[in-house]
C-alpha atoms as a PDB file:
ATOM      1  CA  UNK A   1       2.149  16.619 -34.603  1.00  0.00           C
ATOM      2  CA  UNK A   2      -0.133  17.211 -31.215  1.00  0.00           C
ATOM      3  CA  UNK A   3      -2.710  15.398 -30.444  1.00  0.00           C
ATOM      4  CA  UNK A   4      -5.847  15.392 -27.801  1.00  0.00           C
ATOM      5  CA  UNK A   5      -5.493  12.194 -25.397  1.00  0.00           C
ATOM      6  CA  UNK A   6      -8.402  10.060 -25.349  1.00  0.00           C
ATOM      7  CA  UNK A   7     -10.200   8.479 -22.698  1.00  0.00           C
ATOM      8  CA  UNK A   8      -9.725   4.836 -22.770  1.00  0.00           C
ATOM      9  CA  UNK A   9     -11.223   1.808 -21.203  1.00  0.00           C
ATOM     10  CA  UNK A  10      -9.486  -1.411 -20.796  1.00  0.00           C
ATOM     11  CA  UNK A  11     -10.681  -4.981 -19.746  1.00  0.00           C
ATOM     12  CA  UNK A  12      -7.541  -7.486 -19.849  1.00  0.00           C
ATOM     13  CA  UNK A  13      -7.619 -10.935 -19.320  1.00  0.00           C
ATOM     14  CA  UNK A  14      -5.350 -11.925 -15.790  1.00  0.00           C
ATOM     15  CA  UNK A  15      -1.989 -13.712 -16.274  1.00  0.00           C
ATOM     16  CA  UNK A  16       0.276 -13.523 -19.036  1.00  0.00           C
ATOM     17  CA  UNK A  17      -2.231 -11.115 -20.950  1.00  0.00           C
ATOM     18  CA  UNK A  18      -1.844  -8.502 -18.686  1.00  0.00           C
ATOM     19  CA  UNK A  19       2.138  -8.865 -18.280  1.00  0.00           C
ATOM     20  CA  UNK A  20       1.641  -8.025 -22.479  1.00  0.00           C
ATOM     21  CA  UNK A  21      -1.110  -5.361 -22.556  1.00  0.00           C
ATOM     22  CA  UNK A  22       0.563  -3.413 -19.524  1.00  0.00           C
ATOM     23  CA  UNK A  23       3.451  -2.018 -21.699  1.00  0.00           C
ATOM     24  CA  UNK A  24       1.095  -0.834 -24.547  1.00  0.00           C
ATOM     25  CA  UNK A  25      -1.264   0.529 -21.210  1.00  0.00           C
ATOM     26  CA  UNK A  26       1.751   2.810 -19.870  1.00  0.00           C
ATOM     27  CA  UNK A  27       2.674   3.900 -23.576  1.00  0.00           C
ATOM     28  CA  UNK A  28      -1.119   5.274 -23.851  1.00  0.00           C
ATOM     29  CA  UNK A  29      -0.504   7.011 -21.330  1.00  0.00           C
ATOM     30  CA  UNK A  30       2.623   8.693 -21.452  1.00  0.00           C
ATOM     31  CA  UNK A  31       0.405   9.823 -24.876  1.00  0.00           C
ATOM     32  CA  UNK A  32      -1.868  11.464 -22.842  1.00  0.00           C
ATOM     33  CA  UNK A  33      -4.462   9.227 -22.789  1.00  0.00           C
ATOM     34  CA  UNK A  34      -6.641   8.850 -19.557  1.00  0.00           C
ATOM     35  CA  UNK A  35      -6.840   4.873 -18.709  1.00  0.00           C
ATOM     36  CA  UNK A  36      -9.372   3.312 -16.389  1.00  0.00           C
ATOM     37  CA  UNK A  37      -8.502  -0.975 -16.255  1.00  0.00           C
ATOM     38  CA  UNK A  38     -11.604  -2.598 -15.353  1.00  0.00           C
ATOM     39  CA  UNK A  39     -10.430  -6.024 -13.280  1.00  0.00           C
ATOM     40  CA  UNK A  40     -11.989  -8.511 -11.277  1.00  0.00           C
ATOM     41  CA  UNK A  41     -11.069  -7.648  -7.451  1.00  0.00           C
ATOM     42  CA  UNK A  42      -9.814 -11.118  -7.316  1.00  0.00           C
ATOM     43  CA  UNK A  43      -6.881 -11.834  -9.733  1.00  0.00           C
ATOM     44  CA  UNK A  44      -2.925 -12.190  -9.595  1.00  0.00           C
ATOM     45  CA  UNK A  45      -1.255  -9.566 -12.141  1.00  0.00           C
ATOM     46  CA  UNK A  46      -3.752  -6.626 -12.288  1.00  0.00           C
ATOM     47  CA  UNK A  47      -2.902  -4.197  -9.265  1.00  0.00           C
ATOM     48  CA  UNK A  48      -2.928  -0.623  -8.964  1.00  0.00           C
ATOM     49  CA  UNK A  49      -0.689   2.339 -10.669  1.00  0.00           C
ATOM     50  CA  UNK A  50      -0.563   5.612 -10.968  1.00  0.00           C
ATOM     51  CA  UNK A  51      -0.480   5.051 -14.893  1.00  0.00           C
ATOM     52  CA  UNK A  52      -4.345   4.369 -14.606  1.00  0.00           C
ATOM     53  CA  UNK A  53      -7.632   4.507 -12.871  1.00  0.00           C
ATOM     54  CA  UNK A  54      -7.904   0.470 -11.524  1.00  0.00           C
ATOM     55  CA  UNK A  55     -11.701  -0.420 -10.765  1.00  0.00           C
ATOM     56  CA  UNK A  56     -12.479  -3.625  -9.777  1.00  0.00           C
ATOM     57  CA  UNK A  57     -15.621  -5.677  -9.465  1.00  0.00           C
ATOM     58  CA  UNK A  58     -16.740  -8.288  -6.469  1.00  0.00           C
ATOM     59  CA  UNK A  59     -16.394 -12.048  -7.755  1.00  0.00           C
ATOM     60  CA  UNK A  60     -17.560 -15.067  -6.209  1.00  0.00           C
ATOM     61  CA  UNK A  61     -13.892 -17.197  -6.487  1.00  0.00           C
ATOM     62  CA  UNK A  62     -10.935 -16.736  -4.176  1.00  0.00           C
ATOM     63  CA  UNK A  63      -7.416 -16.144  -4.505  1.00  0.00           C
ATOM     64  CA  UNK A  64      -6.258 -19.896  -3.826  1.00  0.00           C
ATOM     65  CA  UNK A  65      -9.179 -21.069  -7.454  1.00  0.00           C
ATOM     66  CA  UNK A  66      -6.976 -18.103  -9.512  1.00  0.00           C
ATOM     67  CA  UNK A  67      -3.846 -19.578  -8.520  1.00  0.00           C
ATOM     68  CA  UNK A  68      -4.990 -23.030  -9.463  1.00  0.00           C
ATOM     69  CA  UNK A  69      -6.431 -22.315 -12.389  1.00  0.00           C
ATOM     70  CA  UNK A  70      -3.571 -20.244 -13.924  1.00  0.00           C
END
C-alpha cells in the first residue's frame, strides 16, 4: 500500500534522546515524510542533515554549561 508523506515536526531533547529519536527521524523520512527538527542553536548531538529541515533557536547558555550539564 502507498501512502501520502506527512509533514512532521520534531522537538528532541539533546544527548542520548536524540542518538534514539534520530533512527526513527531518518526512517520517516525514507517514508516520505517531510521533517523539520526544531533545536536549540546551542546543544551537542543535534546538527544538520539532509534527512531534515534543522531550525534552531538563540539561547542564553554556552557550549562549555551543555557539556557540563550532560
Amino acid at each position: 500500500t502507498s501512502g501520502e508523506g506527512g509533514k512532521l515536526l520534531v522537538i528532541p531533547i539533546d544527548g542520548s534522546h536524540w542518538l534514539s529519536m534520530r533512527p526513527v527521524v531518518e526512517k520517516l523520512r525514507d517514508k516520505g515524510h517531510e521533517i523539520t527538527v526544531v533545536a536549540p542553536e546551542i546543544n551537542l548531538r543535534i546538527h544538520s542533515s539532509p534527512l531534515y529541515t534543522l531550525k534552531t533557536y538563540p539561547v542564553s547558555y554556552t557550549k562549555e554549561f551543555v557539556e557540563a550539564e550532560f
